[in-house]
PDB file of N, CA and C in Angstrom:
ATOM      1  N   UNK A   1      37.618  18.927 -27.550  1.00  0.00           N
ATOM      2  CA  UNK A   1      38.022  17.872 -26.647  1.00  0.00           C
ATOM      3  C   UNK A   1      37.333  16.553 -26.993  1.00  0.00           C
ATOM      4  N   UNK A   2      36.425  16.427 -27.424  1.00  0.00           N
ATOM      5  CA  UNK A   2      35.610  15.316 -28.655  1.00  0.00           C
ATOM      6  C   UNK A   2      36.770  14.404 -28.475  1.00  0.00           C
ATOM      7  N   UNK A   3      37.469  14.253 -29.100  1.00  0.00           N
ATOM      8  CA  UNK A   3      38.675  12.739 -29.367  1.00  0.00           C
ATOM      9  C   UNK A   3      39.649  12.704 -28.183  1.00  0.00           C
ATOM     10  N   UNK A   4      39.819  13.524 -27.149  1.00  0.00           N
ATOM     11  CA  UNK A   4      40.051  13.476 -25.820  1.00  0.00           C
ATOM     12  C   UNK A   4      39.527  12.926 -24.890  1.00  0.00           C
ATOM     13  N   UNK A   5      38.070  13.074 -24.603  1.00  0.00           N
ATOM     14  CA  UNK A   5      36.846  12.675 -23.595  1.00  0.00           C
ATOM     15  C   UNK A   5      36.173  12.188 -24.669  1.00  0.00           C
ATOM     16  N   UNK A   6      36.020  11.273 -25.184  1.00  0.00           N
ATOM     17  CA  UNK A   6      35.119  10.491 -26.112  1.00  0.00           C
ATOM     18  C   UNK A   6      33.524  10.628 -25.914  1.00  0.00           C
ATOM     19  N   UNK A   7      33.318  10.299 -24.521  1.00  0.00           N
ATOM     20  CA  UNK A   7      31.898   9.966 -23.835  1.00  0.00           C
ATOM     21  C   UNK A   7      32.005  11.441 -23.040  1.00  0.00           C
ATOM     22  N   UNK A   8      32.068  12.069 -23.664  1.00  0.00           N
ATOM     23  CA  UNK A   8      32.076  13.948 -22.420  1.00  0.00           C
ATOM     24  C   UNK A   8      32.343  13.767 -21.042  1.00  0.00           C
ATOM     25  N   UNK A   9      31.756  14.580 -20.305  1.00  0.00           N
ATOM     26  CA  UNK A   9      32.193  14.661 -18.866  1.00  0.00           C
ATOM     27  C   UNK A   9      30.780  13.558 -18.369  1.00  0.00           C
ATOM     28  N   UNK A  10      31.194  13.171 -17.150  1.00  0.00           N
ATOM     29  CA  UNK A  10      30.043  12.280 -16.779  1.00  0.00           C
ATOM     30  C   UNK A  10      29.473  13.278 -16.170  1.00  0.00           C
ATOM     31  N   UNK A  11      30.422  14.176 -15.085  1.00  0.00           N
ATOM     32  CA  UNK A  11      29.952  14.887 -14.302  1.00  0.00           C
ATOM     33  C   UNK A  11      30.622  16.138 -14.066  1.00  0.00           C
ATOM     34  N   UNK A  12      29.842  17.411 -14.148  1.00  0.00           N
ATOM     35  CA  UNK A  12      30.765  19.070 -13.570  1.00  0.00           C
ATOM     36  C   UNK A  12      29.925  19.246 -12.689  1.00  0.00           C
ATOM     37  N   UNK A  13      30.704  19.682 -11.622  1.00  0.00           N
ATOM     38  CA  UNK A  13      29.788  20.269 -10.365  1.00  0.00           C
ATOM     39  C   UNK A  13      30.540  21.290 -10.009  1.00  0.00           C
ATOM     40  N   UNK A  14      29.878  22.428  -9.382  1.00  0.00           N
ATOM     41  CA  UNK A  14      30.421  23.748  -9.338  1.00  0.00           C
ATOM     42  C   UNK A  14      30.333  23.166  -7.959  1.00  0.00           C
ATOM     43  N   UNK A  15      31.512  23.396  -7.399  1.00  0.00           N
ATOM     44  CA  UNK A  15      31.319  23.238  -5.450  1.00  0.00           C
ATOM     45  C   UNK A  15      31.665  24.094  -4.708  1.00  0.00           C
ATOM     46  N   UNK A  16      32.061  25.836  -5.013  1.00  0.00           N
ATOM     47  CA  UNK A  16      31.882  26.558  -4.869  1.00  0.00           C
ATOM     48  C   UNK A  16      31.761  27.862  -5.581  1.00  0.00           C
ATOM     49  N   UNK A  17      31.505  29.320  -5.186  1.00  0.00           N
ATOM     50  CA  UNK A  17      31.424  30.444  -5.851  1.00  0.00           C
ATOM     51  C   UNK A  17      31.539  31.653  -5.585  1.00  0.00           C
ATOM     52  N   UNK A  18      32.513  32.404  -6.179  1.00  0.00           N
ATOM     53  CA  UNK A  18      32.724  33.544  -5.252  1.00  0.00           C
ATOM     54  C   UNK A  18      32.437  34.860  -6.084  1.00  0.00           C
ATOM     55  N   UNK A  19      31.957  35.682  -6.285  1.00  0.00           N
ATOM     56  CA  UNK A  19      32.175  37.151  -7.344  1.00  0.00           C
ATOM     57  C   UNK A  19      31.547  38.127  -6.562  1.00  0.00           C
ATOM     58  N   UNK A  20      31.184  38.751  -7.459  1.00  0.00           N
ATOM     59  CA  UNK A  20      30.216  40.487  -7.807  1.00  0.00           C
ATOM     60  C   UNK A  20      30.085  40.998  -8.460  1.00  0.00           C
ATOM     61  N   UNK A  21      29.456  41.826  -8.923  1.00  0.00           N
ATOM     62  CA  UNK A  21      28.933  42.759 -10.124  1.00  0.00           C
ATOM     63  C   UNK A  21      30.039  42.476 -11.231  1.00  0.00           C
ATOM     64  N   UNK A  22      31.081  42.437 -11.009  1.00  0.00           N
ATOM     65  CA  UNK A  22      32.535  42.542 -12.062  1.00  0.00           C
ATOM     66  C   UNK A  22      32.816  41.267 -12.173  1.00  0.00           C
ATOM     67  N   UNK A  23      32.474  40.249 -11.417  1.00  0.00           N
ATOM     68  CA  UNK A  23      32.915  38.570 -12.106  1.00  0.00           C
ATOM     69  C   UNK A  23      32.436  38.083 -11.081  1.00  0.00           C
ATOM     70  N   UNK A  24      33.108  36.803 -11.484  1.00  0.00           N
ATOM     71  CA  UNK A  24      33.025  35.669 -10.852  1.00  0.00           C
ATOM     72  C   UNK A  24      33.702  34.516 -10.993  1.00  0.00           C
ATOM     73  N   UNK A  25      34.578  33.735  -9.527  1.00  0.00           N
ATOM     74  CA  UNK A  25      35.317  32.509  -9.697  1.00  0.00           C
ATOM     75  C   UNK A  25      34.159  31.387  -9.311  1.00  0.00           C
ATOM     76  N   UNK A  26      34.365  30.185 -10.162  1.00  0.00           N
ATOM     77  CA  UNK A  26      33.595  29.408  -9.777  1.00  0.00           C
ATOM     78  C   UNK A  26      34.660  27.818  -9.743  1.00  0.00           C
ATOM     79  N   UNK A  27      34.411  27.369  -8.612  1.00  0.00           N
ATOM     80  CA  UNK A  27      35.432  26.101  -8.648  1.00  0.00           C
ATOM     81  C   UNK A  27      34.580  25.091  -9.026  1.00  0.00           C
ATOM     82  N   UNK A  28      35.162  24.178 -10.161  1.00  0.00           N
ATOM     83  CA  UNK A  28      34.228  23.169 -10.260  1.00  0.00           C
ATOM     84  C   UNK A  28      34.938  21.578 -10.350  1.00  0.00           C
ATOM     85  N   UNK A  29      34.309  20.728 -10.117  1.00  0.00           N
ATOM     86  CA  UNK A  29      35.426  19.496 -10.085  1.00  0.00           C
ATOM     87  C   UNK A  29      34.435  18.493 -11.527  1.00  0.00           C
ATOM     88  N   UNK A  30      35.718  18.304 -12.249  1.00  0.00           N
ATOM     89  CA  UNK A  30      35.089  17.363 -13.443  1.00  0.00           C
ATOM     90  C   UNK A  30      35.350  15.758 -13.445  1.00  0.00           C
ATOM     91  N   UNK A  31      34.576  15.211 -13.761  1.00  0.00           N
ATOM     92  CA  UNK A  31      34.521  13.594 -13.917  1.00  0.00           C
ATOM     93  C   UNK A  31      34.396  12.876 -15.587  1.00  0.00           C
ATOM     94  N   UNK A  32      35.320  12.292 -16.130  1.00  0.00           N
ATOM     95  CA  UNK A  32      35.325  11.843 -17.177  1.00  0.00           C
ATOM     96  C   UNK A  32      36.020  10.568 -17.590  1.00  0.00           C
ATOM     97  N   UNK A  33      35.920  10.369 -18.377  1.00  0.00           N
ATOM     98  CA  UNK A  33      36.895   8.923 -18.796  1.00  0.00           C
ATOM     99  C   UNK A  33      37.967   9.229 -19.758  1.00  0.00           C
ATOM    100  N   UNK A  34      39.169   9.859 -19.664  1.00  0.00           N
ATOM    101  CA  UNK A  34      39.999  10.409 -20.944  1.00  0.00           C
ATOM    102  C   UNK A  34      40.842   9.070 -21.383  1.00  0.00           C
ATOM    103  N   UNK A  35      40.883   9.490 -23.037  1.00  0.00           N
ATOM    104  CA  UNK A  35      41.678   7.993 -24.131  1.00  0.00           C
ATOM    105  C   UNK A  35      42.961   7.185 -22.609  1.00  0.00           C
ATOM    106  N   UNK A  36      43.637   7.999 -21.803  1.00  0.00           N
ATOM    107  CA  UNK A  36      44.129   7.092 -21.014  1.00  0.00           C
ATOM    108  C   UNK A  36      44.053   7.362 -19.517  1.00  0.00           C
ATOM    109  N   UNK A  37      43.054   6.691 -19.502  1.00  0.00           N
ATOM    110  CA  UNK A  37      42.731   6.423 -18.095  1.00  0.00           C
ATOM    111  C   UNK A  37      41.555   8.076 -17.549  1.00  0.00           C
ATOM    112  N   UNK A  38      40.940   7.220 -16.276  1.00  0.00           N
ATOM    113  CA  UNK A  38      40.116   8.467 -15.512  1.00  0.00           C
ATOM    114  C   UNK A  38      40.423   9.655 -15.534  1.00  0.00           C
ATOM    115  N   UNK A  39      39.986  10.753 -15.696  1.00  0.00           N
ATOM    116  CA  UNK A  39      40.080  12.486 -15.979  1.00  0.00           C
ATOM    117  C   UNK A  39      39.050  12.771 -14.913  1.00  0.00           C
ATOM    118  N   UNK A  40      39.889  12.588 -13.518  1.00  0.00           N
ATOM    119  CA  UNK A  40      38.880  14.068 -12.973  1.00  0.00           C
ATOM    120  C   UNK A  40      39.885  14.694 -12.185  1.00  0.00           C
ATOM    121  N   UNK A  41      39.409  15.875 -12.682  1.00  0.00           N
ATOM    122  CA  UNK A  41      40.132  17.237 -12.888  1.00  0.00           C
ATOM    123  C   UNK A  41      39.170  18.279 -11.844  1.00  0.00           C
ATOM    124  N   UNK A  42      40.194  18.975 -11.131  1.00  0.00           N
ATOM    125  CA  UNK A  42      39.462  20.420 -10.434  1.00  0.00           C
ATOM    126  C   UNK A  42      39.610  21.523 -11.275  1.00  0.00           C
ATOM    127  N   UNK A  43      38.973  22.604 -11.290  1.00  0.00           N
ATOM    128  CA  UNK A  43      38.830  23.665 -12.143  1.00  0.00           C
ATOM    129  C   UNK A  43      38.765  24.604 -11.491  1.00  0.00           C
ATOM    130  N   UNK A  44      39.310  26.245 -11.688  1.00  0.00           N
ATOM    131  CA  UNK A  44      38.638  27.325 -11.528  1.00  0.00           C
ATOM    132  C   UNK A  44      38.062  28.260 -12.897  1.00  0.00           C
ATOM    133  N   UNK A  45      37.440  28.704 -12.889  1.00  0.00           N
ATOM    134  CA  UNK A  45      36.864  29.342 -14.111  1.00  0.00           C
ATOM    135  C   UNK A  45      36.725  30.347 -13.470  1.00  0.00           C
ATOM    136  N   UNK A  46      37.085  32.046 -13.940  1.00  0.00           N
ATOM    137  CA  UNK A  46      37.109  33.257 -13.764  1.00  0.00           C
ATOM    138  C   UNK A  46      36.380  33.732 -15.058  1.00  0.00           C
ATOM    139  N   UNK A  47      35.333  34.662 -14.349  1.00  0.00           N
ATOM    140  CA  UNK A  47      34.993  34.710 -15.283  1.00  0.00           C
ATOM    141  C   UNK A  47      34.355  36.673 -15.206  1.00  0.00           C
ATOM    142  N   UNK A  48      34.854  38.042 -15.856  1.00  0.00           N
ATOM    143  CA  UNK A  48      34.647  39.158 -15.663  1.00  0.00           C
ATOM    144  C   UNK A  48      33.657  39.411 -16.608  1.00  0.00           C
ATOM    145  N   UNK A  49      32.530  40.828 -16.238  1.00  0.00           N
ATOM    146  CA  UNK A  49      31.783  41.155 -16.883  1.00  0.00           C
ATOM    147  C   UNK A  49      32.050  42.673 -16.970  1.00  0.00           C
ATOM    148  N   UNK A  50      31.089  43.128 -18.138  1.00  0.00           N
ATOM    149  CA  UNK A  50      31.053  44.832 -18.418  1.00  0.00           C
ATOM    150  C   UNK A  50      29.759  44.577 -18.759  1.00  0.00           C
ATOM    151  N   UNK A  51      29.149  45.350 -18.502  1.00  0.00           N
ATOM    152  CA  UNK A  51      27.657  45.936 -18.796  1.00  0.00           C
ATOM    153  C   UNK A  51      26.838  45.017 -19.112  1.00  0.00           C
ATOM    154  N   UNK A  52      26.879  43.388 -18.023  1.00  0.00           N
ATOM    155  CA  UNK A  52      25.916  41.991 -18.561  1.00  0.00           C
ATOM    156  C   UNK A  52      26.386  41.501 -19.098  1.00  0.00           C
ATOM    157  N   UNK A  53      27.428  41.741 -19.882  1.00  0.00           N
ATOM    158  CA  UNK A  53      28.213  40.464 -20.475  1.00  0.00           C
ATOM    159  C   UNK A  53      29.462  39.808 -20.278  1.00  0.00           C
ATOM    160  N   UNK A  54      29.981  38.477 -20.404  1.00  0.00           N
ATOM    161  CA  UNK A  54      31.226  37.934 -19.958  1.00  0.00           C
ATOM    162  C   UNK A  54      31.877  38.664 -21.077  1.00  0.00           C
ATOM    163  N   UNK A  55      32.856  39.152 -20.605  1.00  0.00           N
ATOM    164  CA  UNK A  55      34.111  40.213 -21.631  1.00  0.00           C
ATOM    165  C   UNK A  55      35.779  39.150 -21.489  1.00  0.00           C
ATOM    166  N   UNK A  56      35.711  38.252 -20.383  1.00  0.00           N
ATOM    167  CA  UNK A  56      36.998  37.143 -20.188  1.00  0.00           C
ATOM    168  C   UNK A  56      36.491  36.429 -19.484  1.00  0.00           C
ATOM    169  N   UNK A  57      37.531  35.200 -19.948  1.00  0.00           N
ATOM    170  CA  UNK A  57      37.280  33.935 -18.806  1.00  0.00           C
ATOM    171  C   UNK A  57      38.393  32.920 -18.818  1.00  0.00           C
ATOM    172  N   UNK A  58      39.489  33.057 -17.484  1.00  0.00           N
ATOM    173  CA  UNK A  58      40.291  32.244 -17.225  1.00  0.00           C
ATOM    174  C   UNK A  58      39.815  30.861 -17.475  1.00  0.00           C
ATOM    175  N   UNK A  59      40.318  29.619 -17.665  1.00  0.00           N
ATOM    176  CA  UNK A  59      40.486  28.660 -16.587  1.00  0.00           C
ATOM    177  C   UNK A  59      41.500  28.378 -16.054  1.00  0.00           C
ATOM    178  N   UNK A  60      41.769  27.742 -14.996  1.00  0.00           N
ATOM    179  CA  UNK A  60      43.067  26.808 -14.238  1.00  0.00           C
ATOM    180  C   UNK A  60      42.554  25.523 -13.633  1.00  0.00           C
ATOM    181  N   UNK A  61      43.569  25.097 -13.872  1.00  0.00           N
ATOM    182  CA  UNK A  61      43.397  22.929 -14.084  1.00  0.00           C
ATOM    183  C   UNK A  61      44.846  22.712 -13.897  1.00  0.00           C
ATOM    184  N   UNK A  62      45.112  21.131 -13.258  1.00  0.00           N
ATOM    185  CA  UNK A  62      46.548  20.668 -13.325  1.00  0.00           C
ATOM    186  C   UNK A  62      46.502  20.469 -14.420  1.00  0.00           C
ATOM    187  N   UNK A  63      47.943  20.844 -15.358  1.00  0.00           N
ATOM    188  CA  UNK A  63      48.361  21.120 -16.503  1.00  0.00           C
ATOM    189  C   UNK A  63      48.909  19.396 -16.357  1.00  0.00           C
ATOM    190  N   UNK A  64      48.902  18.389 -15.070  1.00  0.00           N
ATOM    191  CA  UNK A  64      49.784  17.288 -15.496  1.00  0.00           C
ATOM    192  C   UNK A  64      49.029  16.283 -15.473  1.00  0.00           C
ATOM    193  N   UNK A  65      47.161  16.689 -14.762  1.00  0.00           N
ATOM    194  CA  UNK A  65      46.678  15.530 -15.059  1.00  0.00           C
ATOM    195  C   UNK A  65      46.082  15.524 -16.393  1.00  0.00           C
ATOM    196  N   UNK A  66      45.951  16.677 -17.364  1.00  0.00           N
ATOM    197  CA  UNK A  66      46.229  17.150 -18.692  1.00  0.00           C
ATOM    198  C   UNK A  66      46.733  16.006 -19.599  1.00  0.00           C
ATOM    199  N   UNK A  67      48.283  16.247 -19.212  1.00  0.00           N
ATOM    200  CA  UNK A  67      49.066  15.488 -20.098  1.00  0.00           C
ATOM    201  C   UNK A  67      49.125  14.504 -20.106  1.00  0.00           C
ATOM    202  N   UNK A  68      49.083  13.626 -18.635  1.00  0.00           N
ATOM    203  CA  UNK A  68      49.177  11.981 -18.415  1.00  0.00           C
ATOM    204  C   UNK A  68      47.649  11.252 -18.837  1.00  0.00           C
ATOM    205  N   UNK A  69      46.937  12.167 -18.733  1.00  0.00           N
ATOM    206  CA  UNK A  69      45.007  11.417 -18.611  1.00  0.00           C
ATOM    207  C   UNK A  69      44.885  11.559 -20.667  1.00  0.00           C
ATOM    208  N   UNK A  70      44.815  12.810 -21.256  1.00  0.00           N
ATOM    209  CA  UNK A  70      44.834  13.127 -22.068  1.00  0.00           C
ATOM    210  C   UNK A  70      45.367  12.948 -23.667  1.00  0.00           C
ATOM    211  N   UNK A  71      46.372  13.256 -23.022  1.00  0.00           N
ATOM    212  CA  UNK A  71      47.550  13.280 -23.896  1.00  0.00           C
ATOM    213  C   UNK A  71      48.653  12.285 -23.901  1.00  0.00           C
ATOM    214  N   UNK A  72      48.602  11.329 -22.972  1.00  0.00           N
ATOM    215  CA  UNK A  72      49.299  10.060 -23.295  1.00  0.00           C
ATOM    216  C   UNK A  72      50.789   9.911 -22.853  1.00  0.00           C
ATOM    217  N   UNK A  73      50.970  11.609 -22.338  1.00  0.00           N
ATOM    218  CA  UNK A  73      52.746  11.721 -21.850  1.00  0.00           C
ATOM    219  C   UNK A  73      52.865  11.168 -20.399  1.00  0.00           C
ATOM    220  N   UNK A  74      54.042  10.653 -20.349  1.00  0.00           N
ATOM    221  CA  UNK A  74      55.029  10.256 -19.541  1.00  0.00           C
ATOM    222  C   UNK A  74      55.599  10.915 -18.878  1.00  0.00           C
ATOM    223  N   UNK A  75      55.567  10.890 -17.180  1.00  0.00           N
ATOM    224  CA  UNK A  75      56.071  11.901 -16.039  1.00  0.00           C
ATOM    225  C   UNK A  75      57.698  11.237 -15.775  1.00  0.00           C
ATOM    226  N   UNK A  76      58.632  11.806 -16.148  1.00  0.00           N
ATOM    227  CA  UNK A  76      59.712  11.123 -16.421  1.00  0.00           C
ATOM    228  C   UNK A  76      60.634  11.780 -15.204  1.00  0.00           C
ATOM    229  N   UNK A  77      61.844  11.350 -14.094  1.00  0.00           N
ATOM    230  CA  UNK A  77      62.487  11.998 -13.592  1.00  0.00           C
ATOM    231  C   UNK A  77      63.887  12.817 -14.326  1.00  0.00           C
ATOM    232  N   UNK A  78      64.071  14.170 -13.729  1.00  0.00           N
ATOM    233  CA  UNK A  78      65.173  14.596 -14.671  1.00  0.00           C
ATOM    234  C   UNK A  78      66.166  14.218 -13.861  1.00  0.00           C
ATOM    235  N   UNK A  79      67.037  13.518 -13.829  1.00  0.00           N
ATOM    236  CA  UNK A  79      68.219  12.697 -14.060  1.00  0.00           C
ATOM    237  C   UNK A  79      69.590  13.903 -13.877  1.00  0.00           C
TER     238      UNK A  79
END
């Protein structure tokens, strides 16, 4: 993400957390400056374990502040 977020995240904060022995969701909200325009983004990160170690790990994020902050695309109406 280097040539995406140039200057990294300013800020991740986990603002909540939920698991047990077998994982854990953690919601976190990110703060950044992306090539167009402000990037802050909410997150969940899932994340399962086996025997102490992370074995997977989701994330989920709007896929559209993605594309418009990021990636430079255009939210166009379909017509």
């Amino acid at each position: 993400m280097g040539e995406l977020i140039p200057a990294g995240f300013r800020k991740l904060d986990v603002v909540d957390a939920v698991g047990d022995d077998q994982g854990v969701a953690l919601m976190v909200e990110g703060h950044a400056d992306g090539i167009n325009g402000l990037y802050n983004n909410k997150y969940v990160f899932i994340f399962k374990f086996s025997e102490g170690q992370i074995i997977s790990l989701r994330e989920y994020t709007s896929d559209l502040l993605v594309e418009t902050r990021l990636y430079k695309q255009k939210v166009v109406a379909d017509d």
